[in-house]
Protein backbone atom coordinates (compact mmCIF):
# COMPACT_ATOMS: atom_id res chain seq x y z
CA UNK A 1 18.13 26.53 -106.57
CA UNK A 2 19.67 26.25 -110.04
CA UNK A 3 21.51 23.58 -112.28
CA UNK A 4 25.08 24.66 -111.97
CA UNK A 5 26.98 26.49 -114.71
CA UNK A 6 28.58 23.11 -115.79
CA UNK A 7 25.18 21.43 -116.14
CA UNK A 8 27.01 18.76 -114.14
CA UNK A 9 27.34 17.36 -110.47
CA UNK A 10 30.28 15.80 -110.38
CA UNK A 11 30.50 13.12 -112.82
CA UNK A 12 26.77 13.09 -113.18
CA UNK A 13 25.10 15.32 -116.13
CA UNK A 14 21.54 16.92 -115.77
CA UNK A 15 19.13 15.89 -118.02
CA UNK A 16 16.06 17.47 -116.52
CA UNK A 17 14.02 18.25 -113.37
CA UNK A 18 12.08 15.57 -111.77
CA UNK A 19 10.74 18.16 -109.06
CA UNK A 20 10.82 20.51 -106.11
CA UNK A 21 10.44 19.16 -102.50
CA UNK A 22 11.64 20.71 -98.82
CA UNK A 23 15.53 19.88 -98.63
CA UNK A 24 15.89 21.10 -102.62
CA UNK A 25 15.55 20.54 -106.18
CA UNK A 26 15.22 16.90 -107.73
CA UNK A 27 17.01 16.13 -110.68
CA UNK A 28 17.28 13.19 -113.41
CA UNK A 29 21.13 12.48 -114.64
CA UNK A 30 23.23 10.36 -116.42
CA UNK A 31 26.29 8.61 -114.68
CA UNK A 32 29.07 9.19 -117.03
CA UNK A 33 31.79 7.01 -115.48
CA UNK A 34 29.13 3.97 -115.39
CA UNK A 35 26.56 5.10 -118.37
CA UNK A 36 23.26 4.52 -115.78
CA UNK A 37 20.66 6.91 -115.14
CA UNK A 38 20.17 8.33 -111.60
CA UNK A 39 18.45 10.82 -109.37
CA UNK A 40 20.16 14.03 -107.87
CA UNK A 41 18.83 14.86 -104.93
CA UNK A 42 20.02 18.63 -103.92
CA UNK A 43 20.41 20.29 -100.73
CA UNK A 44 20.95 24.33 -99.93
CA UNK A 45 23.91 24.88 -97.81
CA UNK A 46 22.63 28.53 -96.15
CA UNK A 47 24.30 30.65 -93.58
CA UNK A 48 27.76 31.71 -92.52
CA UNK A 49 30.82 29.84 -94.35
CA UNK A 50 31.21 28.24 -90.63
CA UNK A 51 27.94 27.16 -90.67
CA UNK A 52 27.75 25.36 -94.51
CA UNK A 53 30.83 23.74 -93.34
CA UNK A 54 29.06 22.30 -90.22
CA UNK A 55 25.68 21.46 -92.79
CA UNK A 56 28.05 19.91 -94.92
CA UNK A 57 30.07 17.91 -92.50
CA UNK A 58 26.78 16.24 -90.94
CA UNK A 59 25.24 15.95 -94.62
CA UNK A 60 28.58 13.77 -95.85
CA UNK A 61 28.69 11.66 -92.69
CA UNK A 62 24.78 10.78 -92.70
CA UNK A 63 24.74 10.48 -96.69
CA UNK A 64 27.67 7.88 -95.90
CA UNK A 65 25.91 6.21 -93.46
CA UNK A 66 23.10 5.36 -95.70
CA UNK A 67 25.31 4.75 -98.44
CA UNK A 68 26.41 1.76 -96.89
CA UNK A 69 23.05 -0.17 -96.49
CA UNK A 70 22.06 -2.38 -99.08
CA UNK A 71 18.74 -4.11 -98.63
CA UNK A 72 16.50 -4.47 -101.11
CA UNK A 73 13.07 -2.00 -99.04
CA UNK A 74 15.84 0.92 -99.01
CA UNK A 75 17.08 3.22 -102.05
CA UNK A 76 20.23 2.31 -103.07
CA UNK A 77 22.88 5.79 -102.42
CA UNK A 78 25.70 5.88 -105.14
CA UNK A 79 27.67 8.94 -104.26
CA UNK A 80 27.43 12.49 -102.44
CA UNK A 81 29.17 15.62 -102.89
CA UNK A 82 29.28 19.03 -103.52
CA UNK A 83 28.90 22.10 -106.13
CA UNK A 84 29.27 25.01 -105.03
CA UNK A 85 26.68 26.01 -101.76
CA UNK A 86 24.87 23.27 -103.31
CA UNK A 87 25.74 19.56 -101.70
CA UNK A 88 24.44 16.36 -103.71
CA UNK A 89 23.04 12.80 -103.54
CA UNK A 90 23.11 10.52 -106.20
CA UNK A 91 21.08 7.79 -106.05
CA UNK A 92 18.71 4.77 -107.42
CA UNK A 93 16.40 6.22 -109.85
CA UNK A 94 12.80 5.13 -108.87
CA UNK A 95 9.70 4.86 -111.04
CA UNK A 96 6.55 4.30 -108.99
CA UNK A 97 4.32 6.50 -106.52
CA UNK A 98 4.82 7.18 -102.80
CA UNK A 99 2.50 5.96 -99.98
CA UNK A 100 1.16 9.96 -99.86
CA UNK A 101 0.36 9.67 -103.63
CA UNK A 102 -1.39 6.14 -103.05
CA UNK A 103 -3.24 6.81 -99.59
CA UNK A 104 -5.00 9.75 -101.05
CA UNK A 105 -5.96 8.57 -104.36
CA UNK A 106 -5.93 4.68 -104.12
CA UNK A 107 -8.06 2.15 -102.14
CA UNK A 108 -5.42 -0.01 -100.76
CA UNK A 109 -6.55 -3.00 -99.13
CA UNK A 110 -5.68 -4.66 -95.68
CA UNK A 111 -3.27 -7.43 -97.32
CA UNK A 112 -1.55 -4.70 -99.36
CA UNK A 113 -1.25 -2.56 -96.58
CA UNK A 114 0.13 -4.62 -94.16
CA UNK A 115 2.33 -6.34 -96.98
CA UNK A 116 4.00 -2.54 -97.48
CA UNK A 117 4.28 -2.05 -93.68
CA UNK A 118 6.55 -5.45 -93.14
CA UNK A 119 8.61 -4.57 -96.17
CA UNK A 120 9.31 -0.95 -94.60
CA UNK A 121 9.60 -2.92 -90.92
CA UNK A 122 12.47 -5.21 -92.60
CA UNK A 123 14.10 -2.47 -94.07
CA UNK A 124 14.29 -0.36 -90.82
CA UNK A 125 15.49 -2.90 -89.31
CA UNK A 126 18.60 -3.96 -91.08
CA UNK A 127 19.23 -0.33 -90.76
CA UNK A 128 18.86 -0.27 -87.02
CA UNK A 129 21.13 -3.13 -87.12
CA UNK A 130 24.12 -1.03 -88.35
CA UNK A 131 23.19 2.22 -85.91
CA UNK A 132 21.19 4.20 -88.41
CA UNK A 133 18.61 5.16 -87.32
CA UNK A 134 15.46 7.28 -89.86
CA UNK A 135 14.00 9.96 -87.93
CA UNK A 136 11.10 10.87 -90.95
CA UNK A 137 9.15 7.68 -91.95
CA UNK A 138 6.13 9.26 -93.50
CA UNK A 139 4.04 8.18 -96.26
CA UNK A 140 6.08 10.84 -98.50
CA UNK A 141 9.68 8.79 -98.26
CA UNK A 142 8.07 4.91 -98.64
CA UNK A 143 7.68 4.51 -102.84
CA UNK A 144 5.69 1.71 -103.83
CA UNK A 145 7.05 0.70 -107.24
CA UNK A 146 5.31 -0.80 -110.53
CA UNK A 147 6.28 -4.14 -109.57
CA UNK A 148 5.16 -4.15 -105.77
CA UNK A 149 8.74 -3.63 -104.33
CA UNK A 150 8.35 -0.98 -101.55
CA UNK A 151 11.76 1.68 -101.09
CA UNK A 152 11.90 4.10 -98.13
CA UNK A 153 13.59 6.66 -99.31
CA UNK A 154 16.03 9.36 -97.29
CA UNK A 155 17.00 7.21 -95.26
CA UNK A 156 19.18 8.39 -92.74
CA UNK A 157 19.49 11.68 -94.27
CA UNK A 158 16.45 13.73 -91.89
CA UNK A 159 18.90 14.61 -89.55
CA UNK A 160 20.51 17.36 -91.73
CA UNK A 161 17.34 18.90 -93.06
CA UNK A 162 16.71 21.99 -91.50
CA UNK A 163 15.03 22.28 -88.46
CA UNK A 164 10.81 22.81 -89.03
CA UNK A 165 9.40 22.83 -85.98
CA UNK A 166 10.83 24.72 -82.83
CA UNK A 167 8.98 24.23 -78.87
CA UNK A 168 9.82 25.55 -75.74
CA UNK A 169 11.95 22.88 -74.87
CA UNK A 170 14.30 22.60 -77.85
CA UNK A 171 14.33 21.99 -81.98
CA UNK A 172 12.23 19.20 -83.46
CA UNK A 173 13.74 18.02 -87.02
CA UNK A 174 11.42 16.09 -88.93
CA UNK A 175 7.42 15.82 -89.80
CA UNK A 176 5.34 16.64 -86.76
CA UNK A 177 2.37 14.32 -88.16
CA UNK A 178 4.71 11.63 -87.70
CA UNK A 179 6.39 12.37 -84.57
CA UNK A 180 6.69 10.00 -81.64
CA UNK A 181 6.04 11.58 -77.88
CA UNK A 182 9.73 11.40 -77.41
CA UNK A 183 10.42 13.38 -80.39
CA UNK A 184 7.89 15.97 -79.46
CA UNK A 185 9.47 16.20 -75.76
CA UNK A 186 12.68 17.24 -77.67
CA UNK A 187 14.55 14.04 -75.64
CA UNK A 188 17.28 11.74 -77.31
CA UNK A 189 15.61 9.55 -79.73
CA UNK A 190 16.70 5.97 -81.16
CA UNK A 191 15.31 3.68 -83.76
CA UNK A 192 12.04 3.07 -81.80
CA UNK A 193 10.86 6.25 -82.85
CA UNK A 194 10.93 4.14 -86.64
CA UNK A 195 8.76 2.09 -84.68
CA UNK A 196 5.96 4.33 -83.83
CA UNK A 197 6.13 6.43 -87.50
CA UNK A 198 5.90 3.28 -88.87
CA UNK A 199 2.74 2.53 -86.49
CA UNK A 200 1.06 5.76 -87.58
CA UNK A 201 1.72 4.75 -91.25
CA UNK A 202 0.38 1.57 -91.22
CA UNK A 203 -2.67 3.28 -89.39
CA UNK A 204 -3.14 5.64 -91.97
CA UNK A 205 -3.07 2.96 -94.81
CA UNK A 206 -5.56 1.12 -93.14
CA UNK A 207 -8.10 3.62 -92.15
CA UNK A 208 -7.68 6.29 -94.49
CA UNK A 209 -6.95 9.19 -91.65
CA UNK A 210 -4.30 9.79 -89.03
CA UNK A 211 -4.75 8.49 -85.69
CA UNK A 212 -4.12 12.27 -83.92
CA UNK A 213 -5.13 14.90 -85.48
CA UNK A 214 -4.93 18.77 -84.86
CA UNK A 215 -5.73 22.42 -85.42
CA UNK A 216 -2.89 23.14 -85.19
CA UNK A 217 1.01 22.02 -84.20
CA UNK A 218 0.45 22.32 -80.47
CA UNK A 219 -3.11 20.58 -80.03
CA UNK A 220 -1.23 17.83 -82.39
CA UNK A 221 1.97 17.35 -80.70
CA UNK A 222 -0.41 17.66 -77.00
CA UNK A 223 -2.74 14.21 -78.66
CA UNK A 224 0.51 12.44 -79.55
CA UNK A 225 2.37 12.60 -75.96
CA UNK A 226 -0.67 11.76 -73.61
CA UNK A 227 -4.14 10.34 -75.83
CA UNK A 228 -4.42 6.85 -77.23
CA UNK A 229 -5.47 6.05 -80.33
CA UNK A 230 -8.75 4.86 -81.58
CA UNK A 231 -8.39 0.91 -82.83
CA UNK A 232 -8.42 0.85 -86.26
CA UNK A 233 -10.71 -2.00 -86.41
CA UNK A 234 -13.25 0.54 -85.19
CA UNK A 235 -12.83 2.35 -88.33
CA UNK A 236 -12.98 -0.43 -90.62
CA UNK A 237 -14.50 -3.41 -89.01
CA UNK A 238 -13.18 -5.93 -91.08
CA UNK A 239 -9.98 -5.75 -89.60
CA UNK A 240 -8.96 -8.95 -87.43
CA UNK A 241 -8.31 -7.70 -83.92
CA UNK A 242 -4.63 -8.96 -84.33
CA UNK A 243 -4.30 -5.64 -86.05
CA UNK A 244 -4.92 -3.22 -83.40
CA UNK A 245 -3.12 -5.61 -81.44
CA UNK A 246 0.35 -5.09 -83.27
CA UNK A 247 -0.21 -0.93 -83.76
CA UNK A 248 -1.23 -0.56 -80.11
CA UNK A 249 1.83 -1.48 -79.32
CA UNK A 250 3.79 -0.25 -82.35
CA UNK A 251 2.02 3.20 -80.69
CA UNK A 252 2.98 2.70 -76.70
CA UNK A 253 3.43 6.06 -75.40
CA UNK A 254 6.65 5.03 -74.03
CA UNK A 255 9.56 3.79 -75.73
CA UNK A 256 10.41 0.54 -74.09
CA UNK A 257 6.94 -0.32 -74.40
CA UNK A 258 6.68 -0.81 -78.14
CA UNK A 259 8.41 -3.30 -80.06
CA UNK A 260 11.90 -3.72 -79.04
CA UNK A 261 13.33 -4.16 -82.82
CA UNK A 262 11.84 -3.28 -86.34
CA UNK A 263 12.39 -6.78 -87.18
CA UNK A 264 9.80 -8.11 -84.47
CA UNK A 265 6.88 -5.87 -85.81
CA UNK A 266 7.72 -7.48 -89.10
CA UNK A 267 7.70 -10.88 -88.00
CA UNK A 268 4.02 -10.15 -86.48
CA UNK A 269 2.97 -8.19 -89.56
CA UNK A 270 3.95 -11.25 -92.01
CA UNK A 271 2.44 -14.04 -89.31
CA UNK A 272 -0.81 -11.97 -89.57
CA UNK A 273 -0.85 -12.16 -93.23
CA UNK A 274 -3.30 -15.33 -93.18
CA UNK A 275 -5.75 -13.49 -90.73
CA UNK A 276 -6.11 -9.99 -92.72
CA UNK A 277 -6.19 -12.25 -96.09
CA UNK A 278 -9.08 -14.01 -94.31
CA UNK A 279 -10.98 -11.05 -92.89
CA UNK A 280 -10.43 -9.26 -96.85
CA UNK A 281 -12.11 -12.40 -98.44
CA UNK A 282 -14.93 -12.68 -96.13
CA UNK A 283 -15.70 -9.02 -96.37
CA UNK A 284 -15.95 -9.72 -100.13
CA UNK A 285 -17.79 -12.60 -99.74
CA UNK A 286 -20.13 -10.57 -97.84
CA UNK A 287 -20.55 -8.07 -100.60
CA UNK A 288 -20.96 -10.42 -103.30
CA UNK A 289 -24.08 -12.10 -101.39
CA UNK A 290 -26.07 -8.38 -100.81
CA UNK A 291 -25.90 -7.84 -104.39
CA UNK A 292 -27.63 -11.64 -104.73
CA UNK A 293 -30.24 -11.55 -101.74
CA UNK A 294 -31.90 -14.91 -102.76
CA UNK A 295 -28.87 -16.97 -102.94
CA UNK A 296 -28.39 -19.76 -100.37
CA UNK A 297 -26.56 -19.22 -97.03
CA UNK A 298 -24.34 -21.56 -96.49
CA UNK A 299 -24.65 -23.15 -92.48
CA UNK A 300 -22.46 -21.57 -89.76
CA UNK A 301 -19.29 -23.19 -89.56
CA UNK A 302 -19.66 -23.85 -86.34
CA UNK A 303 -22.35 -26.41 -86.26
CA UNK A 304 -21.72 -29.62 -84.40
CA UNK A 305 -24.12 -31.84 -86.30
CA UNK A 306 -27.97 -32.45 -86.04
CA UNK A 307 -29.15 -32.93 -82.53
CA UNK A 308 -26.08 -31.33 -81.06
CA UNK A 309 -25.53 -28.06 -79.16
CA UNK A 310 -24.63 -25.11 -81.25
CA UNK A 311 -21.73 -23.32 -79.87
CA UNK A 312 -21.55 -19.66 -80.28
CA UNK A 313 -18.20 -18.28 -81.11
CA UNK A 314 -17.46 -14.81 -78.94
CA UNK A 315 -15.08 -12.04 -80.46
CA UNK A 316 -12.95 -10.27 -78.65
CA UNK A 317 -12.37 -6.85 -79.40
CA UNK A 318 -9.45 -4.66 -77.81
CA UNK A 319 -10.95 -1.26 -76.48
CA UNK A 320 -9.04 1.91 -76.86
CA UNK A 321 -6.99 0.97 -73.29
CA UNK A 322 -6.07 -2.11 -74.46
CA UNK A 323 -2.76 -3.33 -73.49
CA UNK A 324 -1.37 -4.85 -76.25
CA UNK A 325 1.59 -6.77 -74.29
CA UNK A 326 -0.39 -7.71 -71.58
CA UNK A 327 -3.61 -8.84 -73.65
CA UNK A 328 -1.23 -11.08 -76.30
CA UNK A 329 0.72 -13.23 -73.29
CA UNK A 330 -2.96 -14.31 -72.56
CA UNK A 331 -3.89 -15.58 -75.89
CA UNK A 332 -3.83 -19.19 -77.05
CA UNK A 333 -4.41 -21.24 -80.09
CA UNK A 334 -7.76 -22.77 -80.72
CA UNK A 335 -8.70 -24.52 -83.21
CA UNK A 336 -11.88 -22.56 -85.37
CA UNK A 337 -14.14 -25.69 -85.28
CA UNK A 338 -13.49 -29.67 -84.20
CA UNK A 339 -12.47 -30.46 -87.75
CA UNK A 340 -9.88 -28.01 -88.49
CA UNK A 341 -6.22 -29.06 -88.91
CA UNK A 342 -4.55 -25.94 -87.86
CA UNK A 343 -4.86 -24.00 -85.42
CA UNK A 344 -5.23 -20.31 -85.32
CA UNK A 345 -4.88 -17.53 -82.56
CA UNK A 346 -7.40 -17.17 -80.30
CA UNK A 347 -8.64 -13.83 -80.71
CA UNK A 348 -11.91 -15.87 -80.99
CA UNK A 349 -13.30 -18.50 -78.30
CA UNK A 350 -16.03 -20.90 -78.35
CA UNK A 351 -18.75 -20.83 -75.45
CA UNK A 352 -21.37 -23.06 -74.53
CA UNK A 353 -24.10 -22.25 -72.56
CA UNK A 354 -24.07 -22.79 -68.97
CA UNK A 355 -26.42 -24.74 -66.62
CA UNK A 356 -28.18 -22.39 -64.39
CA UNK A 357 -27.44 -23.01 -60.83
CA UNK A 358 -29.58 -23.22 -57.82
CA UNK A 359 -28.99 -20.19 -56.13
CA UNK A 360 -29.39 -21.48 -52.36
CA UNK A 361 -28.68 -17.96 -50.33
CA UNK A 362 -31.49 -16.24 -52.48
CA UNK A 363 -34.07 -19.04 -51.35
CA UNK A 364 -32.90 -18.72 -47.29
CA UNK A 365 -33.11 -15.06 -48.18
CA UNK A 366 -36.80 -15.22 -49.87
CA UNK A 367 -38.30 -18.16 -47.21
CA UNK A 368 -36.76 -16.00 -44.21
CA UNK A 369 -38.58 -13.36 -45.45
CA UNK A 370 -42.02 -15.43 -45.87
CA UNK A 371 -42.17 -16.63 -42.61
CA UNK A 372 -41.43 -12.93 -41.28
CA UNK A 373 -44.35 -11.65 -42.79
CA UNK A 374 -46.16 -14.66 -41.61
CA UNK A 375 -45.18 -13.81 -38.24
CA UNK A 376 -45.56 -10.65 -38.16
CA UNK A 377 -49.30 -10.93 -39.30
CA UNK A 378 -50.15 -13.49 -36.63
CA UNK A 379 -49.33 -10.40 -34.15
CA UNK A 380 -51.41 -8.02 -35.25
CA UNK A 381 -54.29 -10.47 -36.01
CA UNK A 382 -53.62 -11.92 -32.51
């Protein structure tokens, strides 16, 4: 694809190319009518003349769409139209990396990580709000800016891309990687496919890796409809269990098992905040003290005083079948130790030993069996 004869789309003047990707060529303008500097995002219109019209159509009524949301987690659309076979976006100029940039080249950390996820979670769902729905949340359209702000980008745009992956049972549009089972069926999707992208994104920032993996498209697409995923926690242990918690169910294998809005994974994301900040310090605390092996270790926390019985705390760990919605309606809040003000989730309980009983049946058991052998001696001897 080329910069038009004009140098121009629309009222907006090329200055240069900002780079290539899948739906066309990325380009850095100027807005003439409002003096402001903006990106021009560029998409082919191939095939018949009835066919671009159709492309077209779909592109303009999506490209609206998204136009229309203003929240501060989604790029900001200023115009679309059309030069040529070539159809146009104008929109927010953004100066910062993308969560693919950043996963594979950047440490992030739990609290980061989960911060990013409820900003995307936020944004989704002020989008679901007004019927728009994604359909490609991947690491490659959520830009992290200089200042921390997160932006998913194309939002509401993947349905005109061209279709990438084709099955037996219809077209898929979007990134298989980031699929949801429904998607991969080829069945009628709504914005709780967001819900389990978003899942598999926050998965990835945490761990590094992608919960399924595959050789190829169909071993991929055959883990995502019918194998659960490993808890991340078993990946990287400091992760409070709250975590796998909120992406086993972000990842339910059935729609109206997940989260019912975009806006209730936030709401758990931000409450777990505290917990993950928590888990992050202790984990550094931790390092700091095997780089000083003589320093002083500070009591367990959960010491009662001298004299008194030590409880142990127990941590509960989901497995890999955890039920996420089932598990959570049978949590409480317990306070950490006797002294604590606030209370905090009980993904940890405290135990005390238990008395041993007298075990009465075993002794009828073992004396019955005495006296048999008793009796059955005084036979042979008599």
């Amino acid at each position: 694809m080329t910069t038009p004869a004009s140098g121009k789309f629309g009222r907006f003047e090329v200055i240069d190319v900002l780079g290539r990707g899948a739906m066309g060529v990325v380009y850095r303008a100027r807005d003439s009518a409002l003096g402001r500097t903006v990106a021009i995002k560029t998409i082919s219109l191939t095939g018949s003349a009835q066919e671009r019209d159709l492309h077209e159509a779909r592109f303009m009524q999506e490209a609206r769409a998204a136009g229309s949301i203003s929240h501060p987690s989604i790029i900001t659309i200023y115009d679309v139209g059309r030069e040529g076979d070539t159809a146009f976006i104008a929109m927010e100029l953004l100066e910062g990396r993308d969560l693919r940039e950043l996963i594979g080249t950047v440490s992030l950390t739990p609290t980061h990580s989960v911060s990013i996820a409820a900003a995307v979670a936020e944004g989704l769902a002020f989008a679901h709000e007004r019927g728009i729905v994604h359909r490609d949340v991947k690491p490659g359209n959520i830009m992290v800016l200089a200042d921390g702000r997160v932006k998913i980008m194309d939002f509401g745009i993947a349905h005109v891309h061209e279709p990438t992956v084709k099955t037996q049972t219809g077209v898929l549009l979007g990134s298989p990687q980031y699929m949801s089972p429904e998607q991969i069926a080829g069945q009628a999707i709504d914005h709780r496919a967001d819900i389990f992208a978003l899942g598999l994104v926050l998965y990835e920032m945490l761990t590094g890796v992608r919960p399924f993996q595959g050789e190829d498209i169909p071993e991929l697409m055959f883990k995502v409809a019918n194998l659960s995923a490993t808890p991340p926690s078993h990946l990287a242990p400091d992760l409070p269990p709250v975590i796998d918690f909120i992406i086993a169910r972000a990842l339910k294998k059935r729609a109206d098992e997940r989260y019912a809005t975009a806006a209730d994974m936030a709401k758990d994301l931000r409450d777990a905040m505290p917990d993950v900040a928590a888990a992050e310090a202790g984990r550094a605390e931790r390092a700091e003290a095997e780089t000083q092996p003589n320093s002083p270790v500070a009591p367990p926390a959960h010491d009662t005083g001298p004299g008194m019985a030590r409880e142990e705390p127990l941590e509960l760990r989901p497995s890999p079948r955890f039920d996420s919605a089932d598990g959570l309606a049978r949590l409480s809040l317990l306070p950490v130790r006797a002294d604590d003000t606030q209370s905090r989730a009980g993904w940890t309980v405290q135990i005390k030993p238990e008395p041993r009983r007298t075990d009465v049946a075993r002794i009828v058991v073992a004396v019955s069996y005495v006296l048999a052998a008793c009796a059955a001696a005084a036979i042979v001897l008599l």
